[in-house]
Protein backbone atom coordinates (compact mmCIF):
# COMPACT_ATOMS: atom_id res chain seq x y z
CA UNK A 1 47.80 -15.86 13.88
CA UNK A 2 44.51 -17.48 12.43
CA UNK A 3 42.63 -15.93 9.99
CA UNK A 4 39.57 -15.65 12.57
CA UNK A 5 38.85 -17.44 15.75
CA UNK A 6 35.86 -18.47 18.58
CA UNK A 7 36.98 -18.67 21.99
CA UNK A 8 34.67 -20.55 23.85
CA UNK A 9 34.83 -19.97 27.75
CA UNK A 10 36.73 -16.62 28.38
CA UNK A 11 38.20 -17.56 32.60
CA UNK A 12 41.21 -16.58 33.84
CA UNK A 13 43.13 -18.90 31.55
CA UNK A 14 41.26 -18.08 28.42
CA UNK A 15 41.20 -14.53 28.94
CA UNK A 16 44.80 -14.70 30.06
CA UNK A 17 45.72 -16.13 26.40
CA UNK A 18 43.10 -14.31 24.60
CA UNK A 19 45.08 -11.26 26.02
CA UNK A 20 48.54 -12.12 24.79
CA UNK A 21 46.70 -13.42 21.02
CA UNK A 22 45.51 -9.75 20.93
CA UNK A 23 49.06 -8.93 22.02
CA UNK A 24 50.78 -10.67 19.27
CA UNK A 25 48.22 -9.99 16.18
CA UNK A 26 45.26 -11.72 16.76
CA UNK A 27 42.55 -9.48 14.54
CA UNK A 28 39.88 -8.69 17.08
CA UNK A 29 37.44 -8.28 14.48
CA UNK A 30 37.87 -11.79 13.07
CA UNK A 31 37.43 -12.53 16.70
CA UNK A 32 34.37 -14.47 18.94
CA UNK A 33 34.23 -15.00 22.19
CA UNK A 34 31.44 -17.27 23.81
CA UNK A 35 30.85 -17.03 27.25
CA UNK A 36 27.21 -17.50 29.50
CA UNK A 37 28.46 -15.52 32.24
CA UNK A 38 31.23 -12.75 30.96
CA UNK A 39 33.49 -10.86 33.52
CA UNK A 40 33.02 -7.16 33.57
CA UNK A 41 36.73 -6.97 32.14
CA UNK A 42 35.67 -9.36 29.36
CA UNK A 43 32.65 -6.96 28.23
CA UNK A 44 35.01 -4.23 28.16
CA UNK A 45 37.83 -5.50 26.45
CA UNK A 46 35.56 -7.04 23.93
CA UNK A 47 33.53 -3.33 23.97
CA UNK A 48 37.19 -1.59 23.82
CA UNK A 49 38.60 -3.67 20.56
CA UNK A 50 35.22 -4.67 18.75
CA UNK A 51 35.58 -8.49 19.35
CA UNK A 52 31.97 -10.16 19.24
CA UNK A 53 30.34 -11.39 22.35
CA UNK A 54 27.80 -14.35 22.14
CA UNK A 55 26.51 -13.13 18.92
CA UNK A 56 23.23 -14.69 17.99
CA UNK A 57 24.12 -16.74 14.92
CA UNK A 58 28.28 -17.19 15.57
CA UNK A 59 30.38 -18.50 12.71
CA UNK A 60 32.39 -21.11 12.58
CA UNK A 61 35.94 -19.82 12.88
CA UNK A 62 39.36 -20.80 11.78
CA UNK A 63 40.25 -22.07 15.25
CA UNK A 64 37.59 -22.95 17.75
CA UNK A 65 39.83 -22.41 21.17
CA UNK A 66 37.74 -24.05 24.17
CA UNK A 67 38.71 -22.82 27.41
CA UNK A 68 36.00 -23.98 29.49
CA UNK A 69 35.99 -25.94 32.22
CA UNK A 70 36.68 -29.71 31.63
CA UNK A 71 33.23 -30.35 33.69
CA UNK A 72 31.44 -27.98 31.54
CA UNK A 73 31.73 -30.25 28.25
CA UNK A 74 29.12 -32.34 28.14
CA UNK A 75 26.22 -29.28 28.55
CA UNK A 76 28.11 -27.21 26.09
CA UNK A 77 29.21 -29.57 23.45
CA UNK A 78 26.10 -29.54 21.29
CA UNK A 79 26.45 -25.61 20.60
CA UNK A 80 29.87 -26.06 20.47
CA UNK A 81 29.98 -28.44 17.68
CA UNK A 82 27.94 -25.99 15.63
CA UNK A 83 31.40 -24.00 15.45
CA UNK A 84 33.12 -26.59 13.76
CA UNK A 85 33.75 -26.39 9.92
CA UNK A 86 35.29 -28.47 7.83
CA UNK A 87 38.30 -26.98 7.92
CA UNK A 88 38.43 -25.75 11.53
CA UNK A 89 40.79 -26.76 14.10
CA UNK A 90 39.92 -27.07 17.75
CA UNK A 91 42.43 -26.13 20.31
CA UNK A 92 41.57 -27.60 23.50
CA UNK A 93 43.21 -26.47 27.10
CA UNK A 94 40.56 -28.84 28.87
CA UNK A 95 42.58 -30.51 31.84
CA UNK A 96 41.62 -33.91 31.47
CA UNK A 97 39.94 -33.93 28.62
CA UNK A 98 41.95 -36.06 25.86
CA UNK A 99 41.46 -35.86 22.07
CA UNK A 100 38.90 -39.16 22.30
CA UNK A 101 37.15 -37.16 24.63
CA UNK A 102 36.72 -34.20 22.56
CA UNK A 103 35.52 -36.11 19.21
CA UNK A 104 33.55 -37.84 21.02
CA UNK A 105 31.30 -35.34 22.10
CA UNK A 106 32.01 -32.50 18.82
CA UNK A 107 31.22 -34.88 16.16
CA UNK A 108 32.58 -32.32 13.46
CA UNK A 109 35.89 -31.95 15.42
CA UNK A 110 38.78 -33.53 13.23
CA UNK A 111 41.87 -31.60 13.46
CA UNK A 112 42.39 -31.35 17.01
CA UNK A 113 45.48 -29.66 19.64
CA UNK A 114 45.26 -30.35 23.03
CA UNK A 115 47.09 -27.97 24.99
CA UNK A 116 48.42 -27.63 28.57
CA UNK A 117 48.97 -23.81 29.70
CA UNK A 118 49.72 -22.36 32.83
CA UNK A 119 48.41 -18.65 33.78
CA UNK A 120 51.56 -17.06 33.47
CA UNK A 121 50.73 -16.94 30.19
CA UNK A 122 48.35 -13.63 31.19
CA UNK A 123 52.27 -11.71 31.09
CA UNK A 124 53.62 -13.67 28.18
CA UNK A 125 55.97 -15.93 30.71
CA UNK A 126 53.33 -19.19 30.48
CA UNK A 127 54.80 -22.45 29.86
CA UNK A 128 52.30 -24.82 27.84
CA UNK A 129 52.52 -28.62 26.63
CA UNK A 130 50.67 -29.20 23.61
CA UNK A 131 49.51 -32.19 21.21
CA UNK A 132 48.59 -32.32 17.56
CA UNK A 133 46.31 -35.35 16.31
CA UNK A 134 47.08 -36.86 12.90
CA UNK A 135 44.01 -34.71 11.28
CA UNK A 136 46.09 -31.70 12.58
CA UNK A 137 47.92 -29.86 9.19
CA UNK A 138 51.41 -28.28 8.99
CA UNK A 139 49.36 -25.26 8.48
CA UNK A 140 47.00 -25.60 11.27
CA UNK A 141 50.08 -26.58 13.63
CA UNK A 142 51.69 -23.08 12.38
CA UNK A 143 48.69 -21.35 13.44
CA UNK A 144 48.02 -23.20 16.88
CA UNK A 145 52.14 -22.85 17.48
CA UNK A 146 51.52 -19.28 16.75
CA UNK A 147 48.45 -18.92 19.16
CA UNK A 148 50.39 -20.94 21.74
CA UNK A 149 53.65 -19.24 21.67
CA UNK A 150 52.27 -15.86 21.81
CA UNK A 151 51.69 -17.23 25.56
CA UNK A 152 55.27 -18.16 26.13
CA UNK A 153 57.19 -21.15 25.91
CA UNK A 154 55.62 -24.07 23.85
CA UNK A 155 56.61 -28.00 24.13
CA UNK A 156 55.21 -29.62 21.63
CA UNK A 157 54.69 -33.99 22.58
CA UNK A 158 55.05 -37.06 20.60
CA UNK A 159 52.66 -38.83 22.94
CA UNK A 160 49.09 -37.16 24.58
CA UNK A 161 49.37 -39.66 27.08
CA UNK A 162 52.03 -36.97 28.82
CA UNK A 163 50.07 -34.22 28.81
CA UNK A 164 48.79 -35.26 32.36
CA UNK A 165 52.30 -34.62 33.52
CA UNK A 166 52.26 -31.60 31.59
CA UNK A 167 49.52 -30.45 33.44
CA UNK A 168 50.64 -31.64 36.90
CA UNK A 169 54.54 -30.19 36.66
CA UNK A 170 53.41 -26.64 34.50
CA UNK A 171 49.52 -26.55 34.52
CA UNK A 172 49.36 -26.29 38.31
CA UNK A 173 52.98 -25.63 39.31
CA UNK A 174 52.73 -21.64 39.42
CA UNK A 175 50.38 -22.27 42.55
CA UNK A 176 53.43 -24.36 44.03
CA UNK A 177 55.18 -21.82 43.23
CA UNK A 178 52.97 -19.11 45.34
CA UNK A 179 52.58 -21.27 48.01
CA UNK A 180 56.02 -21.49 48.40
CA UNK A 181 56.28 -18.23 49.01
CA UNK A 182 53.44 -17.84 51.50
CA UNK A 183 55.12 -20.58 53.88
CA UNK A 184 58.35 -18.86 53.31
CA UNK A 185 56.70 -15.51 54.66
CA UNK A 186 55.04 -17.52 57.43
CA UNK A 187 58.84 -19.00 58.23
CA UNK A 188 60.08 -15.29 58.19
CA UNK A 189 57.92 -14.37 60.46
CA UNK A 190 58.03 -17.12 63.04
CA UNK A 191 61.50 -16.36 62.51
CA UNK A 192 60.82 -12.71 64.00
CA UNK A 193 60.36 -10.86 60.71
CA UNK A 194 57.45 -8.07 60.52
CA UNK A 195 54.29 -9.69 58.05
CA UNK A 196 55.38 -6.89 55.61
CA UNK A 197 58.90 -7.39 55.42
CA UNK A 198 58.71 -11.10 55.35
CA UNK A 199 55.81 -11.03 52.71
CA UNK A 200 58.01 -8.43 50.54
CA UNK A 201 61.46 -10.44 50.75
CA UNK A 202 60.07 -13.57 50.03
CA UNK A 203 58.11 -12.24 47.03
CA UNK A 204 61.23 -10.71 45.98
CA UNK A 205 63.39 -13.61 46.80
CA UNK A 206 61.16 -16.29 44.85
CA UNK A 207 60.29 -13.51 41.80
CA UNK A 208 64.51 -12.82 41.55
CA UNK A 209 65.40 -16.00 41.68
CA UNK A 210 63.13 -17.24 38.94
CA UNK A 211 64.12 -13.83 36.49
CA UNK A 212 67.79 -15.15 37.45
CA UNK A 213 67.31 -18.74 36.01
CA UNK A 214 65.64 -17.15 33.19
CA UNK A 215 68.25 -15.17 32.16
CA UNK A 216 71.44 -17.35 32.61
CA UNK A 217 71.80 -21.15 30.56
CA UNK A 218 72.98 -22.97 33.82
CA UNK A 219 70.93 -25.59 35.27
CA UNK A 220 68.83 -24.79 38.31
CA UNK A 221 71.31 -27.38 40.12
CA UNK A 222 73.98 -25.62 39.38
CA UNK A 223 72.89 -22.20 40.50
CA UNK A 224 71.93 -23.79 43.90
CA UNK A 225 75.17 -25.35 44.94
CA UNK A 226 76.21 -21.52 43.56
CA UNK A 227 74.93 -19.94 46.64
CA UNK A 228 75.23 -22.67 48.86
CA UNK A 229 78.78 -22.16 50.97
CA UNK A 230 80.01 -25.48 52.76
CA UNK A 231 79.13 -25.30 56.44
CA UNK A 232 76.94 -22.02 55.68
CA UNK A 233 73.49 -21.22 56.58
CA UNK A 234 72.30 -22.18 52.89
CA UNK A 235 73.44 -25.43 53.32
CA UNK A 236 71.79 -25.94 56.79
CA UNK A 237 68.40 -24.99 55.06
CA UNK A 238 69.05 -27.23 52.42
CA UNK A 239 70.24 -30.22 54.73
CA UNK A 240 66.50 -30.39 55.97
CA UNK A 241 64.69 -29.48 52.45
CA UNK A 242 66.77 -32.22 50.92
CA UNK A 243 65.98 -34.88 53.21
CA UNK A 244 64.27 -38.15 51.94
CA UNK A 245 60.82 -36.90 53.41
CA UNK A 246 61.98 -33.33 52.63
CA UNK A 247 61.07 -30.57 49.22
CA UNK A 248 61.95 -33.22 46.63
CA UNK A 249 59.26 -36.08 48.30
CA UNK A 250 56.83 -33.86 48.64
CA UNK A 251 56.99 -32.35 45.03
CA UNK A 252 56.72 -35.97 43.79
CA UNK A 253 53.84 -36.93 45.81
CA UNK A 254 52.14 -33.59 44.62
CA UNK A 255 53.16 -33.85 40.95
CA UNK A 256 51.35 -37.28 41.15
CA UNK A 257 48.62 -36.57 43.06
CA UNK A 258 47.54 -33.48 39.97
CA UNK A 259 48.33 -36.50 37.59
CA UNK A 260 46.07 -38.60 39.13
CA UNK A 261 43.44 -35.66 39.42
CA UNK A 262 43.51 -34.95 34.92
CA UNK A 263 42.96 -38.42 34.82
CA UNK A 264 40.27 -38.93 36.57
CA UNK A 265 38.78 -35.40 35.06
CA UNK A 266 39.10 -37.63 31.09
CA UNK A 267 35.92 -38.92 29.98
């Protein structure tokens, strides 16, 4: 963890991380958060473990985490850059928002990580893509790896151009994930299920299925044809999800479309 840090926009995604920094070390003392409008569960947590909230003269900090909305960095930037010291890196999760971007508008910003997480990070069980600009130290990647992986699984790139994808496949996929299971409820019941039991089983069904890939090495592929028996009712399902205009066209077309979407949020 970093010797101190400023955490600048505390949402669902920055408090979900700031959560799991606490979690794994982060000093709470050492620790700022800025943040116009705080949630009531942000003035308490901050009120329960003595972090500082919009102090009137913040410090700069080891790490500057920004966690505020892409559209929100142009109005902030000037007090934002007055967090930057020399030796402070800035950790970006700003969907869109690339590295260019960012010293563009913080003119102290050198060291830079962008980085790409997804809210299951709130349980420890996110999934994040993350960047380091030449500036970037082996020390200051230690600390940002440590800040990131506290969160979950960590990827670091070679390239920031694929952090787009990043944030189309893991940034946004969780909500595929849910609304898979909503329109698998909806199928159990126009199947004849009860709301309840169909909302319960697929919850289960989808939550299982995911602790079962996590816990075994095989490939998701291989775990499918697992429960699919020739002739079966798995493999009926699967004949009309795996169509050409089926699961897998669909999840291209919406992976794209959320690539398109961080692109057009740069600048």
């Amino acid at each position: 963890m970093p010797a101190s840090l400023v955490l600048a926009g505390a949402g669902k995604m920055g408090g979900a991380m700031l959560a799991g920094w606490l979690t794994a070390g982060l000093d709470p003392r050492r620790t700022t958060l800025i943040d116009p409008v705080p949630s009531r569960e942000i003035v308490a947590l901050c009120a329960e473990r003595g972090l500082a909230l919009n102090p009137a003269a913040p410090e700069p900090g080891a790490v500057l985490a920004l966690g505020i909305k892409p559209q929100g960095l142009e109005a902030a930037a000037p007090g934002l850059d007055r967090l930057i010291g020399r030796d402070t890196l800035v950790v970006s999760i700003l969907a869109g928002k690339t590295v260019a971007d960012l010293r563009g508008r913080l003119p102290h910003a050198r060291a830079v990580v962008r980085a790409m997480p997804n809210l299951p990070a709130s349980i420890g069980r996110g999934a994040t893509g993350a960047y380091a600009n030449p500036e970037v130290t082996p020390g200051q990647r230690a600390a940002a790896n440590a800040l990131l992986a506290a969160s979950g699984t960590v990827a670091w790139l070679a390239d920031e151009a694929q952090i787009d994808a990043v944030t189309a496949v893991s940034g946004s996929g969780p909500a595929y994930v849910f609304l898979m299971v909503e329109a698998l409820a909806e199928a159990g019941i126009a199947a004849g299920l009860d709301p309840e039991v169909a909302g319960r089983l697929a919850r289960a069904t989808v939550s299982g299925a995911g602790a079962l890939l996590d816990a075994t090495p095989a490939e998701a592929a291989e775990l499918r044809r697992n429960v699919t028996s020739p002739g079966g009712t798995t493999a009926a399902a699967l004949d009309v999800l795996m169509r050409p205009d089926g699961l897998g066209a669909l999840m291209r077309e919406a992976v794209a479309a959320a690539r398109r979407r961080a692109g057009e949020l740069a600048g």
